[in-house]
C-alpha atoms as a PDB file:
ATOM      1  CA  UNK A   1       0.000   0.000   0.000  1.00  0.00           C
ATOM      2  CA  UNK A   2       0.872   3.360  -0.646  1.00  0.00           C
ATOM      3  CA  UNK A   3       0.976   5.281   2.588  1.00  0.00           C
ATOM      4  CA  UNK A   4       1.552   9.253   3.345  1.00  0.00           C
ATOM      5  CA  UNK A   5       1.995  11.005   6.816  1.00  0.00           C
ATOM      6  CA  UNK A   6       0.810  14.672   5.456  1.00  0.00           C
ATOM      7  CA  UNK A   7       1.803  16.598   8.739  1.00  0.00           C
ATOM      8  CA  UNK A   8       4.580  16.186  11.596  1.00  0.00           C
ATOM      9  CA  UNK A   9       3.602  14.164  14.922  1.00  0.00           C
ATOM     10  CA  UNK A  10       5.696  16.275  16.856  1.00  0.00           C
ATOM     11  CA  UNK A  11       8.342  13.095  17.497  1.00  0.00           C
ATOM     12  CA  UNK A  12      12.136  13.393  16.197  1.00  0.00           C
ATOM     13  CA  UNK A  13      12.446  12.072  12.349  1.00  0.00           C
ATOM     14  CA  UNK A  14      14.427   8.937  14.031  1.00  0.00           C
ATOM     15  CA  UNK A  15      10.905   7.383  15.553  1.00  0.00           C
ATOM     16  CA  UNK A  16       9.117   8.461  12.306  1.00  0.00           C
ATOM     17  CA  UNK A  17      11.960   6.786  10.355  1.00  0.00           C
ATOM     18  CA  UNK A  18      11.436   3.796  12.493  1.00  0.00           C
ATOM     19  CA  UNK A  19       8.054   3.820  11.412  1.00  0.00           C
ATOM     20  CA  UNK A  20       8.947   4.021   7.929  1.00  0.00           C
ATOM     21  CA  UNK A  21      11.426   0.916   7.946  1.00  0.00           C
ATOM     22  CA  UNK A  22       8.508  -1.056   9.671  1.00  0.00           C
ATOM     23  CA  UNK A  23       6.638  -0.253   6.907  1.00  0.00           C
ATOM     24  CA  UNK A  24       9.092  -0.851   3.772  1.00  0.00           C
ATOM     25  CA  UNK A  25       9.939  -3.879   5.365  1.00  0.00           C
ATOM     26  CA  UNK A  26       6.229  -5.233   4.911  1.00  0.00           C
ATOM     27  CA  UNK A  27       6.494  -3.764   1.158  1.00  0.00           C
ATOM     28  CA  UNK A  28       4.291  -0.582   1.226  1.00  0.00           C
ATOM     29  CA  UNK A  29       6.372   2.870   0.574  1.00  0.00           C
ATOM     30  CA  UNK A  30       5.950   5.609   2.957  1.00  0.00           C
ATOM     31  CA  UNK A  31       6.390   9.249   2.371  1.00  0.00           C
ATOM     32  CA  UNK A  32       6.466  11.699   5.150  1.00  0.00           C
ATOM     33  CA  UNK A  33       6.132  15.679   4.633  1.00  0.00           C
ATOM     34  CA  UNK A  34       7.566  17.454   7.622  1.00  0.00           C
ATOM     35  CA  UNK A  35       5.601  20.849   7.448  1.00  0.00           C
ATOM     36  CA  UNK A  36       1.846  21.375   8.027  1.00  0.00           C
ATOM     37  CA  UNK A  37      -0.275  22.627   5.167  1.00  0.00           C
ATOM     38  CA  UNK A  38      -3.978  24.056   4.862  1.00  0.00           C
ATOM     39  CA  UNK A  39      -3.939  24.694   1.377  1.00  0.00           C
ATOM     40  CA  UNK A  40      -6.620  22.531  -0.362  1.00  0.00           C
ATOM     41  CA  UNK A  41      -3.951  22.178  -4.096  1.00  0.00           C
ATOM     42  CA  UNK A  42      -1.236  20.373  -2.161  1.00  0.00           C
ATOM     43  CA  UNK A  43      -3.101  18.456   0.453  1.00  0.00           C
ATOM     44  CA  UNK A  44      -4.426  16.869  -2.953  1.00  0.00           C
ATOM     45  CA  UNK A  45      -1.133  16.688  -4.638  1.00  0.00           C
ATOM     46  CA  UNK A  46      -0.058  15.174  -1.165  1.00  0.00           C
ATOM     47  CA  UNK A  47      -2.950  12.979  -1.206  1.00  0.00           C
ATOM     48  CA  UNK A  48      -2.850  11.830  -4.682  1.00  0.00           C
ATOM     49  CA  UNK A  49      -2.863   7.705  -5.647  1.00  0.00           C
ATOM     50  CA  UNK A  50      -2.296   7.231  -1.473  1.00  0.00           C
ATOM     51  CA  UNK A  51      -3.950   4.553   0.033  1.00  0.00           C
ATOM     52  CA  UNK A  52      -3.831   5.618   3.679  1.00  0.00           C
ATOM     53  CA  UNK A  53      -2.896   9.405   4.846  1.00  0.00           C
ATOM     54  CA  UNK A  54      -2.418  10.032   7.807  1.00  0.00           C
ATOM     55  CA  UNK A  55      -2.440  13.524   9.513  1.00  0.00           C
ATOM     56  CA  UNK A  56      -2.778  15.163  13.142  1.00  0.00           C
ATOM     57  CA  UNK A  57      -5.114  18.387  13.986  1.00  0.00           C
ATOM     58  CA  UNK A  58      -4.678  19.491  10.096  1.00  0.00           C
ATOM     59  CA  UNK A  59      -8.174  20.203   8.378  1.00  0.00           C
ATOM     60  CA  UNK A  60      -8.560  17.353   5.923  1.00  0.00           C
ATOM     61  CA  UNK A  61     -11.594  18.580   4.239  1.00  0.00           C
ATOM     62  CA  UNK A  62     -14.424  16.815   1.989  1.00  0.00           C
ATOM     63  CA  UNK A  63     -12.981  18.205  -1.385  1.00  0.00           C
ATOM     64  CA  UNK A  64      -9.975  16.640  -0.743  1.00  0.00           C
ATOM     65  CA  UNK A  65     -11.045  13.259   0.571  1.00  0.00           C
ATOM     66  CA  UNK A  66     -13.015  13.370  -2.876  1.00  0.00           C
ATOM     67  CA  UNK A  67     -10.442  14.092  -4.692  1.00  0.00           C
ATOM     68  CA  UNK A  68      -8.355  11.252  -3.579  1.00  0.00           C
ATOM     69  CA  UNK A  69      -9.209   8.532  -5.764  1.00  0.00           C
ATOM     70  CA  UNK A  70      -7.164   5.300  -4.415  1.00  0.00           C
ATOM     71  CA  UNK A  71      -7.964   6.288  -0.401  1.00  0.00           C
ATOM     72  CA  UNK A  72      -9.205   4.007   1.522  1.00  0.00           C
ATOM     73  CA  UNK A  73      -8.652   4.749   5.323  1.00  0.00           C
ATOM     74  CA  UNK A  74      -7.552   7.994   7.021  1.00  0.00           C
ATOM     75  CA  UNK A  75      -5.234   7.837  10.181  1.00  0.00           C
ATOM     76  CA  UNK A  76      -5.798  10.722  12.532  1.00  0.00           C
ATOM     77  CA  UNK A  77      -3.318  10.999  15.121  1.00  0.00           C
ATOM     78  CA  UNK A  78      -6.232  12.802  17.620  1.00  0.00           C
ATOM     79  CA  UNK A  79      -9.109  12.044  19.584  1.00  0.00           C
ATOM     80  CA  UNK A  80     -11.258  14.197  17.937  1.00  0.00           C
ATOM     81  CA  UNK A  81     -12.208  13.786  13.915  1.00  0.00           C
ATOM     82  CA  UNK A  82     -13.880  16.847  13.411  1.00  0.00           C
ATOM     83  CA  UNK A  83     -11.673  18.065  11.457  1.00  0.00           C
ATOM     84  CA  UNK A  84     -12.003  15.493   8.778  1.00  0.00           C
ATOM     85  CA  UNK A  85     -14.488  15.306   5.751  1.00  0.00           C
ATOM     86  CA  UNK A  86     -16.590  12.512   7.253  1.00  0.00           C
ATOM     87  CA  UNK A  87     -19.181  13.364   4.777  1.00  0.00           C
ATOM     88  CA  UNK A  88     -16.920  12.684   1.453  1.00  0.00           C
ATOM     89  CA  UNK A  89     -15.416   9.595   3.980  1.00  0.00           C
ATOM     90  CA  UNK A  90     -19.105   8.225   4.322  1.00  0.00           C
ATOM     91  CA  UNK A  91     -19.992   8.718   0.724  1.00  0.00           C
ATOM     92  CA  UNK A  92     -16.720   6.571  -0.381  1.00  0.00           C
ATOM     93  CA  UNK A  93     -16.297   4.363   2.636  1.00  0.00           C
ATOM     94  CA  UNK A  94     -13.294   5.441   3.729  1.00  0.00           C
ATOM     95  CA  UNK A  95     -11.935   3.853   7.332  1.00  0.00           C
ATOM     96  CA  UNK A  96     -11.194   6.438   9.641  1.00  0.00           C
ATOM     97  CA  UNK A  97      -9.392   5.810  12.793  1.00  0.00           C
ATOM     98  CA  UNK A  98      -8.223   8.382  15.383  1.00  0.00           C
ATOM     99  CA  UNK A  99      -5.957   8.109  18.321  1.00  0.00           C
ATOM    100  CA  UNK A 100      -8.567   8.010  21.357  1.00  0.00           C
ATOM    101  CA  UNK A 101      -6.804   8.144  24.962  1.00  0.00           C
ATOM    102  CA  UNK A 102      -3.338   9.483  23.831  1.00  0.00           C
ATOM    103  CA  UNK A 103      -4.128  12.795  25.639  1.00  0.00           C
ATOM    104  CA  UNK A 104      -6.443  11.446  28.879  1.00  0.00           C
ATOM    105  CA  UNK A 105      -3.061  12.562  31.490  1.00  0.00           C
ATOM    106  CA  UNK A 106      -2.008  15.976  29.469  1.00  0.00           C
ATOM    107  CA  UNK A 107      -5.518  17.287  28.998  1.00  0.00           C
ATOM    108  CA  UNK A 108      -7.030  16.617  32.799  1.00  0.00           C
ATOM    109  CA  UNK A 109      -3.506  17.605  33.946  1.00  0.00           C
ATOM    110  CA  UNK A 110      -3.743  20.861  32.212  1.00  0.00           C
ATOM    111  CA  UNK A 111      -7.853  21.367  33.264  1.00  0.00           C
ATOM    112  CA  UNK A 112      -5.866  21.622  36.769  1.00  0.00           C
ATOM    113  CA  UNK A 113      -3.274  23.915  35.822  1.00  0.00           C
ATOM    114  CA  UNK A 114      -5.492  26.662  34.346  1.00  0.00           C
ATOM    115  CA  UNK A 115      -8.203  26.195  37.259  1.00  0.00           C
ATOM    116  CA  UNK A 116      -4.883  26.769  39.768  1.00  0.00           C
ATOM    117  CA  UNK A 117      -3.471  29.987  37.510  1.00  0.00           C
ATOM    118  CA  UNK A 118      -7.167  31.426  37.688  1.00  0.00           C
ATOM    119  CA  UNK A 119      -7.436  30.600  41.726  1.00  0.00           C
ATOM    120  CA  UNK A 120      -4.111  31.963  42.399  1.00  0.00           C
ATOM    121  CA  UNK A 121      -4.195  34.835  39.785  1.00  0.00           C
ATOM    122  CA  UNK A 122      -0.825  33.950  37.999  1.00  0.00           C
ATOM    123  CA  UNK A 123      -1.208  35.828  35.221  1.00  0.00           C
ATOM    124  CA  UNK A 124      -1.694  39.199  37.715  1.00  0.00           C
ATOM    125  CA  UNK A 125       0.743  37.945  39.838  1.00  0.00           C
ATOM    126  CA  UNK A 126       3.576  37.511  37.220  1.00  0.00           C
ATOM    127  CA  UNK A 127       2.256  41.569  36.000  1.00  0.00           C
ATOM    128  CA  UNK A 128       3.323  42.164  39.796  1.00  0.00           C
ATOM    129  CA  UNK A 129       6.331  40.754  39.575  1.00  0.00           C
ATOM    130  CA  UNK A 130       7.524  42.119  36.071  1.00  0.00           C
ATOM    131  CA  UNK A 131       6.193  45.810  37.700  1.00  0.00           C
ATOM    132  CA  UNK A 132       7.771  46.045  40.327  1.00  0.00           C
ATOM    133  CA  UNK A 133       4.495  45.687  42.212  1.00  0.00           C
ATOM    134  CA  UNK A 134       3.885  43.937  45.548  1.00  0.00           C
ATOM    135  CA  UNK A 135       1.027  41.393  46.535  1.00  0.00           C
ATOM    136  CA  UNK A 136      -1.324  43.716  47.580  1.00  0.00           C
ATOM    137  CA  UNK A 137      -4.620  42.872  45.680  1.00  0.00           C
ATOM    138  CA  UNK A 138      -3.880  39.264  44.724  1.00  0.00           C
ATOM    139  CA  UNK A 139      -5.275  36.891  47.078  1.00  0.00           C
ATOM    140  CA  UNK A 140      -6.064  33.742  45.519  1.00  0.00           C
ATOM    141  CA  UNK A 141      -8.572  30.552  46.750  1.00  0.00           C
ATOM    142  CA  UNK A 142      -7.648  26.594  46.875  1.00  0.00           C
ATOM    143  CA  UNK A 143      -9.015  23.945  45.285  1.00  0.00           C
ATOM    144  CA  UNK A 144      -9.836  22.109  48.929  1.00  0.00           C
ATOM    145  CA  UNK A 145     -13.362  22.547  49.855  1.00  0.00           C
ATOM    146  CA  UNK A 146     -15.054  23.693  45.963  1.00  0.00           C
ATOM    147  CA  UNK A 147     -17.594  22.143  43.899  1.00  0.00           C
ATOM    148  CA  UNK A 148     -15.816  21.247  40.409  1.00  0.00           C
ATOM    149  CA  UNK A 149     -18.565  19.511  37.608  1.00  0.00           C
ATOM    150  CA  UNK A 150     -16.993  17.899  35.149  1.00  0.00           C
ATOM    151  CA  UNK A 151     -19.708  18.624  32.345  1.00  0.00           C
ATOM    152  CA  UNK A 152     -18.827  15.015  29.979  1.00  0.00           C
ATOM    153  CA  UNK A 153     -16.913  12.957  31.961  1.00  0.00           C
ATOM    154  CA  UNK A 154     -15.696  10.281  29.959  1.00  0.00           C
ATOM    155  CA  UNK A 155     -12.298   8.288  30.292  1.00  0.00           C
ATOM    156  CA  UNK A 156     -10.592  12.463  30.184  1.00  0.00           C
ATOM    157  CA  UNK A 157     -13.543  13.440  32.756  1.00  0.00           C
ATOM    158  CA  UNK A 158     -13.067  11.201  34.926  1.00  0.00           C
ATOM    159  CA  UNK A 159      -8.903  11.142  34.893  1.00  0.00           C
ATOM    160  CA  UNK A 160      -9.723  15.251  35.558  1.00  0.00           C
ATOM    161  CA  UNK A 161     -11.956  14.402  38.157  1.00  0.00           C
ATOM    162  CA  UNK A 162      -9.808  12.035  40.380  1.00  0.00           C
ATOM    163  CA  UNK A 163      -7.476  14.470  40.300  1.00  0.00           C
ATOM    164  CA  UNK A 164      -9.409  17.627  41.740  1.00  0.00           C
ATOM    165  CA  UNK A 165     -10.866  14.681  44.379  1.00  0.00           C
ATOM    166  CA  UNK A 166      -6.911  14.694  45.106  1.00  0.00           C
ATOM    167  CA  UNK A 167      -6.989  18.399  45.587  1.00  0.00           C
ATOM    168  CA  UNK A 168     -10.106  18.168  48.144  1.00  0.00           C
ATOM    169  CA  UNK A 169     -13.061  19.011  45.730  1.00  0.00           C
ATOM    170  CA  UNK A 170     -16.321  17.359  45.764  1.00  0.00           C
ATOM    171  CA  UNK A 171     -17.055  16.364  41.984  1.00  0.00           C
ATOM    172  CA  UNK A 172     -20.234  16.316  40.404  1.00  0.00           C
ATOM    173  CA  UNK A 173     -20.350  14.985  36.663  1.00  0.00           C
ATOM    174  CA  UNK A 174     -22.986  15.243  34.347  1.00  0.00           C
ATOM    175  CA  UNK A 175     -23.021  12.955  30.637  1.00  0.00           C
ATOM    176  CA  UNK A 176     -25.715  11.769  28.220  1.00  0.00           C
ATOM    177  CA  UNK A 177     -25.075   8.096  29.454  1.00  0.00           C
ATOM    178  CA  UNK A 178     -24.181   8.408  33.581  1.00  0.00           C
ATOM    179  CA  UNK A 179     -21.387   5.767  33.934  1.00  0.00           C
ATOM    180  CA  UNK A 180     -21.475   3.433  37.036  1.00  0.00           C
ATOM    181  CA  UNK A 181     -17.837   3.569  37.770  1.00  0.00           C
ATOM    182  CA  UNK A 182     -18.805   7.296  38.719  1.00  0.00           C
ATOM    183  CA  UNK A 183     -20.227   6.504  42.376  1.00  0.00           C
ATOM    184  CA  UNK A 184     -17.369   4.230  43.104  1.00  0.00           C
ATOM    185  CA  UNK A 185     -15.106   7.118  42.351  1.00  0.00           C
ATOM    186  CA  UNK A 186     -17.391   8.787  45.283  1.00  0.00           C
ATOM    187  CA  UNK A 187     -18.246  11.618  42.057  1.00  0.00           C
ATOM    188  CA  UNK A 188     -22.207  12.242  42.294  1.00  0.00           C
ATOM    189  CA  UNK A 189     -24.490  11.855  38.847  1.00  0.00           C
ATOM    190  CA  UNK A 190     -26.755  15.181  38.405  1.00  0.00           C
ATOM    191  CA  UNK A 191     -28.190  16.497  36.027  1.00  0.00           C
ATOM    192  CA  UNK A 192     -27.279  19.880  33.650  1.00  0.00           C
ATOM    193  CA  UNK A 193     -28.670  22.377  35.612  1.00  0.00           C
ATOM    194  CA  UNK A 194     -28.073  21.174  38.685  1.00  0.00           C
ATOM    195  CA  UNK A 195     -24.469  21.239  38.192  1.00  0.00           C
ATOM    196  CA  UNK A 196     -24.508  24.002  36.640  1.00  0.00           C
ATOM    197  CA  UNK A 197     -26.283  25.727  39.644  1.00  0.00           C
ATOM    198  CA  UNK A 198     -24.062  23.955  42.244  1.00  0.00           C
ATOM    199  CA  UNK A 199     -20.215  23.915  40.881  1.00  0.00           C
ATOM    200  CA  UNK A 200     -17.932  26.604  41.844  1.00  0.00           C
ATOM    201  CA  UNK A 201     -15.733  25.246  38.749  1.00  0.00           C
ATOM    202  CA  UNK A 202     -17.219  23.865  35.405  1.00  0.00           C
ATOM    203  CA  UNK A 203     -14.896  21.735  33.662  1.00  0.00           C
ATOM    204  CA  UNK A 204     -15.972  21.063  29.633  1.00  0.00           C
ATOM    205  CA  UNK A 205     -14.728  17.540  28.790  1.00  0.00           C
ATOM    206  CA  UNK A 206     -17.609  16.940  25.773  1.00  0.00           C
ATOM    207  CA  UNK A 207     -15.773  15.765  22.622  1.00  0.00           C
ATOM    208  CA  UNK A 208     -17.611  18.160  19.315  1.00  0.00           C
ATOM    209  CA  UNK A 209     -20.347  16.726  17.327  1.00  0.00           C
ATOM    210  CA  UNK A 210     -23.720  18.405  16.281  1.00  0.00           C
ATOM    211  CA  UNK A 211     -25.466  17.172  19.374  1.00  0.00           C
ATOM    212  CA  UNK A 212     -22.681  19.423  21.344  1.00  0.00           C
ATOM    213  CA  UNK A 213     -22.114  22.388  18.905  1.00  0.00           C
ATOM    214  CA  UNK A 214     -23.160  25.858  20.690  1.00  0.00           C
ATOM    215  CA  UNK A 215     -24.690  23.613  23.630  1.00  0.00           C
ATOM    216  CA  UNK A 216     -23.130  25.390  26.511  1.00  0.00           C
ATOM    217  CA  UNK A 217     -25.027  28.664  25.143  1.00  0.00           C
ATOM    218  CA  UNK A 218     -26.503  31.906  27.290  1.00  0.00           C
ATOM    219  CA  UNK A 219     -29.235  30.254  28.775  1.00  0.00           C
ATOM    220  CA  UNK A 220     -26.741  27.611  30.428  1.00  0.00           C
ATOM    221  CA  UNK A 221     -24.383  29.997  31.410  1.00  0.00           C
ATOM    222  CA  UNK A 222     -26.934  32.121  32.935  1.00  0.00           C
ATOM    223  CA  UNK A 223     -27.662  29.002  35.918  1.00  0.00           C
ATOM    224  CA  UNK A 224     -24.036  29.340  36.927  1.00  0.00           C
ATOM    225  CA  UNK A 225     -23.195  31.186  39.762  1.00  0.00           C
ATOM    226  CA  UNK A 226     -21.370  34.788  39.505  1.00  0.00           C
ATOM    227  CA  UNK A 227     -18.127  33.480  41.838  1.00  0.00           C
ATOM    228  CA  UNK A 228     -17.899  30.376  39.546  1.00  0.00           C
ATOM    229  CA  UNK A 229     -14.768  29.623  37.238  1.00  0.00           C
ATOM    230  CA  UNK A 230     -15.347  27.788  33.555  1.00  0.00           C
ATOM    231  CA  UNK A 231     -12.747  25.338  32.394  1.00  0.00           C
ATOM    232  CA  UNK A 232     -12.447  24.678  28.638  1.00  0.00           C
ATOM    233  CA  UNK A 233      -9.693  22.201  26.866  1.00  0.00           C
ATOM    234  CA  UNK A 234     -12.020  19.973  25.180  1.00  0.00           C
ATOM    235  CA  UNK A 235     -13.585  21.829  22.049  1.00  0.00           C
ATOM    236  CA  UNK A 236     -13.962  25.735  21.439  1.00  0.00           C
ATOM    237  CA  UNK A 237     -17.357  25.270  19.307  1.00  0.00           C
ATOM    238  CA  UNK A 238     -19.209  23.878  22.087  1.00  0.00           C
ATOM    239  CA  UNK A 239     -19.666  27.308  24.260  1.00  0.00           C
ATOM    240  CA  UNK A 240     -21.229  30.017  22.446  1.00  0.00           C
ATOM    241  CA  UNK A 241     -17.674  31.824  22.675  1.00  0.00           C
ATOM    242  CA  UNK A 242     -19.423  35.260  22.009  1.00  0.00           C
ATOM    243  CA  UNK A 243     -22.144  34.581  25.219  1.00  0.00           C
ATOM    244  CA  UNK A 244     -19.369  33.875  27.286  1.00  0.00           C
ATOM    245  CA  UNK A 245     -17.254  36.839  26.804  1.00  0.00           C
ATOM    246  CA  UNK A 246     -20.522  38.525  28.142  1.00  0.00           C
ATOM    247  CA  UNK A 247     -20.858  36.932  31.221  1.00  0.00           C
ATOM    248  CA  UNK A 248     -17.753  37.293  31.841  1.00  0.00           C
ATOM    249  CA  UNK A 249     -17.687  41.203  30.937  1.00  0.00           C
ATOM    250  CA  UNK A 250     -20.912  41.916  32.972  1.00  0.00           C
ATOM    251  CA  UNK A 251     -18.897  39.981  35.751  1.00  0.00           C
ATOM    252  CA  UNK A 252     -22.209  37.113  35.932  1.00  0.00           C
ATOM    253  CA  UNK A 253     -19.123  34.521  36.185  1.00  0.00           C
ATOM    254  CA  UNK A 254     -15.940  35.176  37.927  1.00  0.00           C
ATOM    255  CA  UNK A 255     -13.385  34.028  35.123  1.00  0.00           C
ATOM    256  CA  UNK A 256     -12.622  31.439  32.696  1.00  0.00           C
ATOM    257  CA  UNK A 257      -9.392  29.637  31.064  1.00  0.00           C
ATOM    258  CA  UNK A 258      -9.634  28.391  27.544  1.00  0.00           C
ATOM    259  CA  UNK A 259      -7.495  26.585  25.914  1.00  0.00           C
ATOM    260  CA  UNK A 260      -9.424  25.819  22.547  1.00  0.00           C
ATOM    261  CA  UNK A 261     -11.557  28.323  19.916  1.00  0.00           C
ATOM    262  CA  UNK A 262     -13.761  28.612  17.587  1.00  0.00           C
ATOM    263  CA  UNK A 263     -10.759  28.496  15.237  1.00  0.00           C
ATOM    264  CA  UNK A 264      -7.209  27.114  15.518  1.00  0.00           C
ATOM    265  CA  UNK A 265      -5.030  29.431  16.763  1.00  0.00           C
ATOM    266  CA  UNK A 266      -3.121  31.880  15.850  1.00  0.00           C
ATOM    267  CA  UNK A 267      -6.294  33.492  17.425  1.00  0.00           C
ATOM    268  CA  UNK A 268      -7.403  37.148  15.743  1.00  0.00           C
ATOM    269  CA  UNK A 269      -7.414  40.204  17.871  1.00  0.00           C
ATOM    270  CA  UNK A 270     -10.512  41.292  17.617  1.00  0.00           C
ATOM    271  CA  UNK A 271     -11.854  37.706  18.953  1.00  0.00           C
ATOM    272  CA  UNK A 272     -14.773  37.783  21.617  1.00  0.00           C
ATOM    273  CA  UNK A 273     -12.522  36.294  23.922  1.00  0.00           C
ATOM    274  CA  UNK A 274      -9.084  38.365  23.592  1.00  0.00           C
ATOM    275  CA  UNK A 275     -10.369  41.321  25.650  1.00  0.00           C
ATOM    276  CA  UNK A 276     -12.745  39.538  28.047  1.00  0.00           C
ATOM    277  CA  UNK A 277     -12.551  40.205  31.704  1.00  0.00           C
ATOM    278  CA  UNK A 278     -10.712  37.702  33.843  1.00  0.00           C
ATOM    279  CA  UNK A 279      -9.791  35.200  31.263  1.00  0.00           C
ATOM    280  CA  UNK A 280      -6.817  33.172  30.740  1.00  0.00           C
ATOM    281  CA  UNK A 281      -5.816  31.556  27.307  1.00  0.00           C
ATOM    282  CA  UNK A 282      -3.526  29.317  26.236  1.00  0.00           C
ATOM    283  CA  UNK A 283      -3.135  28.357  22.032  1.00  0.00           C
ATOM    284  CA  UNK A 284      -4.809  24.445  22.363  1.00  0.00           C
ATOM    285  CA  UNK A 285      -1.371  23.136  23.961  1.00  0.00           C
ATOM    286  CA  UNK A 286      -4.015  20.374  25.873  1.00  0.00           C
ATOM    287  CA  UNK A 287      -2.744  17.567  23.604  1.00  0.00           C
ATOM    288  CA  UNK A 288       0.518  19.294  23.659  1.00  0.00           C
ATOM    289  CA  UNK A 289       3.272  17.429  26.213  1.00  0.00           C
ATOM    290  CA  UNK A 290       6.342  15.014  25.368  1.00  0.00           C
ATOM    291  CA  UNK A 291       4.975  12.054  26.625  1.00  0.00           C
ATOM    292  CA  UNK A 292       1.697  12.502  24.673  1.00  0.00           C
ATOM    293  CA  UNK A 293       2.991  12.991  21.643  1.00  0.00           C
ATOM    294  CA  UNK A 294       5.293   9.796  21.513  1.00  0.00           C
ATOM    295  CA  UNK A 295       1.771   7.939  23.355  1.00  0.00           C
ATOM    296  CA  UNK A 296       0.115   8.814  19.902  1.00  0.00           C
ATOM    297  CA  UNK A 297       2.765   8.599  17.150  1.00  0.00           C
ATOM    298  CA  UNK A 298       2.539   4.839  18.731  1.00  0.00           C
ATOM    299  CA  UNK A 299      -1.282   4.394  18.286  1.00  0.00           C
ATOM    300  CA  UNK A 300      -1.129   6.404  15.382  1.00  0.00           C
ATOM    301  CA  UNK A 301       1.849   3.876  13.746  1.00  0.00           C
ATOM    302  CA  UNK A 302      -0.034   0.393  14.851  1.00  0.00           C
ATOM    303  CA  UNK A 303      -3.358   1.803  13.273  1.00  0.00           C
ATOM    304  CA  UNK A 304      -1.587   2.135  10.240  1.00  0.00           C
ATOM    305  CA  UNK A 305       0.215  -1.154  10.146  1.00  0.00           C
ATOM    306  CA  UNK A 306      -2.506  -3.113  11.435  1.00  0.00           C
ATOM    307  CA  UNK A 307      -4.680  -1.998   8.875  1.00  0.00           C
ATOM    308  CA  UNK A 308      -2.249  -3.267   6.045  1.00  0.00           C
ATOM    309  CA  UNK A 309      -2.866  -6.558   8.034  1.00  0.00           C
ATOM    310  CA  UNK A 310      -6.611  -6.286   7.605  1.00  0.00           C
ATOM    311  CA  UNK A 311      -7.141  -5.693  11.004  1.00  0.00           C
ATOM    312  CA  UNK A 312      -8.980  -2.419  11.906  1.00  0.00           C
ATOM    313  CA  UNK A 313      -8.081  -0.624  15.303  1.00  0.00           C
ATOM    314  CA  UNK A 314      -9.530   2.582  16.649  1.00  0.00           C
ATOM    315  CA  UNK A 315     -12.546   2.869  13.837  1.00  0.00           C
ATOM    316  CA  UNK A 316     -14.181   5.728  14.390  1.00  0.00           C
ATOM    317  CA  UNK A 317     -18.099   5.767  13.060  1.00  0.00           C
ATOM    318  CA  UNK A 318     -18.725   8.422  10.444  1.00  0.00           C
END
């Protein structure tokens, strides 16, 4: 088979060369292009009389899927796959398969990490600093003793929540499908508006589909109460980006930390979000750490080879 990785993985060229020996050595050719592109022309030329692609967070859009005429299965090294012309992949019956669980420790790790710089007021405090400014004005809260509802909590959820249970927070969750592991975890099953109503910190773990799209909108934001904090590393489309900026401007929520948009960063200036009160943002860095990046180049490189075996790992329904 003819097989192309279209984007880097964000591992050295040795482990993607490894990689490419495996699979010479079972008699496909490999090609790997080491820079990212979004322009539609040469992710076709890239594309072109490939039987598997395989890409990261790069849009791979419906024209291009189309255009490909000896595809058969896309790799995604990512959890989520909306980013990928599922409707040209349904219409052919193209296999896609993503990288689910790669970023379960780096995404709930970071969740923590933004809740603790909006507690403790880093960003101010490192102003302070840089000012030659003093404390005054910059007392922060713990962890110990809040509410946190993890709004989705799936296997990323509920790594998150164990981990503000280790901080001293009482953890609600809230998910289409309530899982039972939940209550052994000692984290209580409400429903929307009641966590909404009760958390002191909401914590977005949904993955983006049309079911999710805009669903954290005014209305929901509106139950929450003005001293809570929102979390957000799972997907920017599911808040209504502009409603939030509001709340947060009109000072009906305390603050928020975002790590993901309503576009891939870089993020424009004039963005709802850039001059909102209280807010700290970070350029979708969730998936971003070392360890996570070699976790999926691995599932990403198995998918890929155990597909040439006819064996199909990771499918992901279109």
């Amino acid at each position: 088979m003819k097989i192309s990785l279209l984007e880097p993985l964000g591992v050295s060229a040795e482990y993607i060369q490894k990689f490419a020996d495996a699979c010479r050595a079972k008699g496909h050719t490999f090609t790997y292009y080491d820079n990212k592109t979004t322009d539609i022309e040469e992710l076709k030329r890239r594309s072109e009389g490939q039987d598997i692609v395989m890409i990261a967070n790069n849009p791979y859009p419906d024209e291009v899927v189309r255009s490909a005429d000896s595809l058969k299965m896309i790799a995604v090294a990512f959890t989520g796959i909306d980013h990928v012309g599922l409707a040209a992949c349904k219409e052919k019956g193209i296999t896609v398969c993503n990288c689910a669980g790669y970023s379960n420790v780096s995404v709930a790790e970071l969740s923590i990490g933004m809740t603790i710089g909006l507690l403790r007021k880093f960003h101010e405090c490192d102003e302070a600093v840089r000012t030659q400014k003093t404390s005054a004005g910059l007392m922060g809260m713990e962890i110990a003793g809040k509410t946190v509802g993890i709004v989705g909590c799936g296997k990323i959820g509920l790594r998150a929540a164990k981990l503000y249970q280790a901080f001293g927070a009482d953890v609600l969750a809230y998910a289409r499908t309530p899982k039972a592991e939940w209550a052994e975890e000692g984290i209580k099953a409400v429903d929307l508006e009641s966590l909404l109503k009760e958390s002191d910190i909401v914590v977005i773990m949904l993955p983006l589909n049309d079911s999710t799209r805009g669903f954290l909108d005014k209305d929901k934001l509106a139950l929450m109460k003005p001293s809570a904090l929102l979390i957000n590393c799972a997907r920017g489309p599911i808040i209504d980006n502009a409603a939030l900026a509001d709340a947060l401007n009109e000072e009906r929520i305390a603050g928020a930390a975002i790590d993901v948009f309503d576009m891939e960063p870089p993020i424009p200036s004039d963005y709802c979000l850039q001059n909102a009160k209280n807010i700290l943002l970070t350029p979708h860095i969730g998936f971003l750490t070392k360890e996570a990046m070699i976790r999926r180049a691995d599932i990403e490189f198995d998918n890929v080879l155990s597909y040439t075996d006819g064996i199909v790992k990771n499918q992901c329904a279109v």
